[in-house]
C-alpha atoms as a PDB file:
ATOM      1  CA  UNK A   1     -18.086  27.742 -21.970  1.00  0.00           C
ATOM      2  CA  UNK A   2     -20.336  26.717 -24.813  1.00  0.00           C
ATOM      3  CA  UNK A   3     -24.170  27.291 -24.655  1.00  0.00           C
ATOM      4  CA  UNK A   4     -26.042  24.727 -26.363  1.00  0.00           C
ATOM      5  CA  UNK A   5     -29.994  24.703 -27.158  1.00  0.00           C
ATOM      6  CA  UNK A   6     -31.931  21.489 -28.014  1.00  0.00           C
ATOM      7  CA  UNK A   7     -35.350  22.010 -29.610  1.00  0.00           C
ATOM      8  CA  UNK A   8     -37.349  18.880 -29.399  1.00  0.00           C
ATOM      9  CA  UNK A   9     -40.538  18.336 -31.386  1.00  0.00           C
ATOM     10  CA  UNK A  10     -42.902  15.442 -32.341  1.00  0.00           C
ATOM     11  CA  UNK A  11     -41.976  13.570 -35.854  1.00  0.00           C
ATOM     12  CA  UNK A  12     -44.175  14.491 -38.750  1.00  0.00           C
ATOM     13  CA  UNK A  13     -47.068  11.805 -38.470  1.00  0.00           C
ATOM     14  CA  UNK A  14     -47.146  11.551 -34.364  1.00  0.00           C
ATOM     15  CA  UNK A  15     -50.176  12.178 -32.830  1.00  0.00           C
ATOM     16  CA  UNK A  16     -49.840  15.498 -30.389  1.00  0.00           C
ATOM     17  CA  UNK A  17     -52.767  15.991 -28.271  1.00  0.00           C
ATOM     18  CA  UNK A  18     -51.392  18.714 -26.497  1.00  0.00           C
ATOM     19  CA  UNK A  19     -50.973  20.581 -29.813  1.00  0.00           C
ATOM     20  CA  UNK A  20     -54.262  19.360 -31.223  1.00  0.00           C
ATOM     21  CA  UNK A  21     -56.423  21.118 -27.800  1.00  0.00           C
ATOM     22  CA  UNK A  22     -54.201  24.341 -27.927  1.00  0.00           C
ATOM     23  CA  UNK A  23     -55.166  24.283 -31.927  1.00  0.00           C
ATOM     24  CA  UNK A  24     -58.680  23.857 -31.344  1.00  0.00           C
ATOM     25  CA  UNK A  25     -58.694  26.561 -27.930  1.00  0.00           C
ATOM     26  CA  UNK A  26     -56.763  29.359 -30.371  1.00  0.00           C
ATOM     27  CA  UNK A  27     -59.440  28.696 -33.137  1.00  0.00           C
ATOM     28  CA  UNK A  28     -62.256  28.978 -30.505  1.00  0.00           C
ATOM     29  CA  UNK A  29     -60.552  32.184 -29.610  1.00  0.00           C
ATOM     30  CA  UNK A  30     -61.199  33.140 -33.019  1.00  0.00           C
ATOM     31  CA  UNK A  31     -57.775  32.557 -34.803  1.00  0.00           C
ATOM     32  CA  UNK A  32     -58.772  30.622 -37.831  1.00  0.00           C
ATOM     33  CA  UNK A  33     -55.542  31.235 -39.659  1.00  0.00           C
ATOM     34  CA  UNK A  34     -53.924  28.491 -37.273  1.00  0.00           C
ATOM     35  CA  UNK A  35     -53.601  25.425 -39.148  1.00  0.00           C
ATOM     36  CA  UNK A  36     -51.412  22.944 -36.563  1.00  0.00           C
ATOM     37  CA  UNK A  37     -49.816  23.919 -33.524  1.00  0.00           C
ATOM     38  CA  UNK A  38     -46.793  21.608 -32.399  1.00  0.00           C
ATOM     39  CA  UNK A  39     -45.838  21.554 -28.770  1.00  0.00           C
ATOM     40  CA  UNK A  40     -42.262  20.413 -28.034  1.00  0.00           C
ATOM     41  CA  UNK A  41     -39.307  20.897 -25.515  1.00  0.00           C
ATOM     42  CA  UNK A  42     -36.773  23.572 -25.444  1.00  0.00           C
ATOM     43  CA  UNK A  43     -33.720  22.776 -23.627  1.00  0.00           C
ATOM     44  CA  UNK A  44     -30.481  24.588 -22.511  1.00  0.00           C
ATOM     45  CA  UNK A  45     -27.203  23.109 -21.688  1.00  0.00           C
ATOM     46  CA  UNK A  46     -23.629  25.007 -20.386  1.00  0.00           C
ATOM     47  CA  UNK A  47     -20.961  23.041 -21.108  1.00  0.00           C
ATOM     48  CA  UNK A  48     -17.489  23.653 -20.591  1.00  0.00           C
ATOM     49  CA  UNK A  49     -15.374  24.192 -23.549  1.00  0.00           C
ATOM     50  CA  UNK A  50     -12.844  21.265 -22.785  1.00  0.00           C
ATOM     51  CA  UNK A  51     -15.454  18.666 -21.815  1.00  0.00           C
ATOM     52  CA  UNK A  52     -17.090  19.759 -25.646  1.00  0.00           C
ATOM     53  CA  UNK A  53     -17.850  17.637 -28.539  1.00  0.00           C
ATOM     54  CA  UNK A  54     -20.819  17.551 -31.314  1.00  0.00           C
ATOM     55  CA  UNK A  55     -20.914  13.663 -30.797  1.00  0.00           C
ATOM     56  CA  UNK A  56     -21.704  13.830 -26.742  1.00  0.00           C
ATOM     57  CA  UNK A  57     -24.530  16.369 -27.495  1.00  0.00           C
ATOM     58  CA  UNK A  58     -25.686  13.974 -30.027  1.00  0.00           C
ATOM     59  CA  UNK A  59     -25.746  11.059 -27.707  1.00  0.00           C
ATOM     60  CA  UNK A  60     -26.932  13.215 -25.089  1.00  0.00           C
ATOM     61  CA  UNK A  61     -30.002  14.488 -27.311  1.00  0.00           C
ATOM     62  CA  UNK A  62     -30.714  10.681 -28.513  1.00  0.00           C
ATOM     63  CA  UNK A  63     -30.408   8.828 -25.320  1.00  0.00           C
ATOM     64  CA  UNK A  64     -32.362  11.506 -22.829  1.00  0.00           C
ATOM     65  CA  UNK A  65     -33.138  14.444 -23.808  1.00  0.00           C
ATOM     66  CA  UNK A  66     -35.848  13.674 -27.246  1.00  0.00           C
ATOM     67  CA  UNK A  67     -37.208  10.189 -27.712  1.00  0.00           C
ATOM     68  CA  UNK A  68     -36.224   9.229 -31.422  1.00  0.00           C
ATOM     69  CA  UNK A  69     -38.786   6.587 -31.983  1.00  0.00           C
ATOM     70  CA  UNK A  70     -41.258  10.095 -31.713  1.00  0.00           C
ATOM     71  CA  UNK A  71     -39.393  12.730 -31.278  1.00  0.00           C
ATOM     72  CA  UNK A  72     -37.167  14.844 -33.810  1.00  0.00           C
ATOM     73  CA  UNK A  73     -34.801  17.118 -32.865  1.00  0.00           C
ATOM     74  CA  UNK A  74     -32.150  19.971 -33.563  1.00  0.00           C
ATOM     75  CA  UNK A  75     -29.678  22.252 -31.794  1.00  0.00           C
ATOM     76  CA  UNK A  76     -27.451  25.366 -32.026  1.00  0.00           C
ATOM     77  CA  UNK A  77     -24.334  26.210 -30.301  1.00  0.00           C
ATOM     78  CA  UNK A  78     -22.989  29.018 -29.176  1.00  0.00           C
ATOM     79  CA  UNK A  79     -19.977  30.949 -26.752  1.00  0.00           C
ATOM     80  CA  UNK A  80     -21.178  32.120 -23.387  1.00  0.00           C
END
């Protein structure tokens, strides 16, 4: 079995509102230090080893799980 994690995030540029109120609520909480906060999706998959390939999880990433127009995203895979 493979484990694989898919961290989605917004492109450089997008707008994030989510990010931009929890930005403004930390700095009203008095942390100044925090410059931009980025809210994205963390995902986890379990995938058998003989249904595996780097392509499908590519496919699988750009077709459902992150929107690419927006959306950038990376993963890491690992043996369960």
């Amino acid at each position: 079995m493979k484990r694989v994690l898919v961290y989605v995030t917004p492109k450089k540029g997008i707008l994030d509102p989510a990010g931009q109120a929890t930005q403004r609520a930390l700095q009203s909480l008095g942390y100044h230090e925090v410059e931009e906060v980025k809210i994205g999706k963390y995902i986890q998959l379990t995938i058998q080893d003989n249904n595996f390939s780097e392509s499908s999880i590519k496919e699988m990433c750009s077709r459902l799980l992150a929107n690419p127009v927006i959306e950038d995203y990376h993963y890491e895979v690992s043996d369960v």
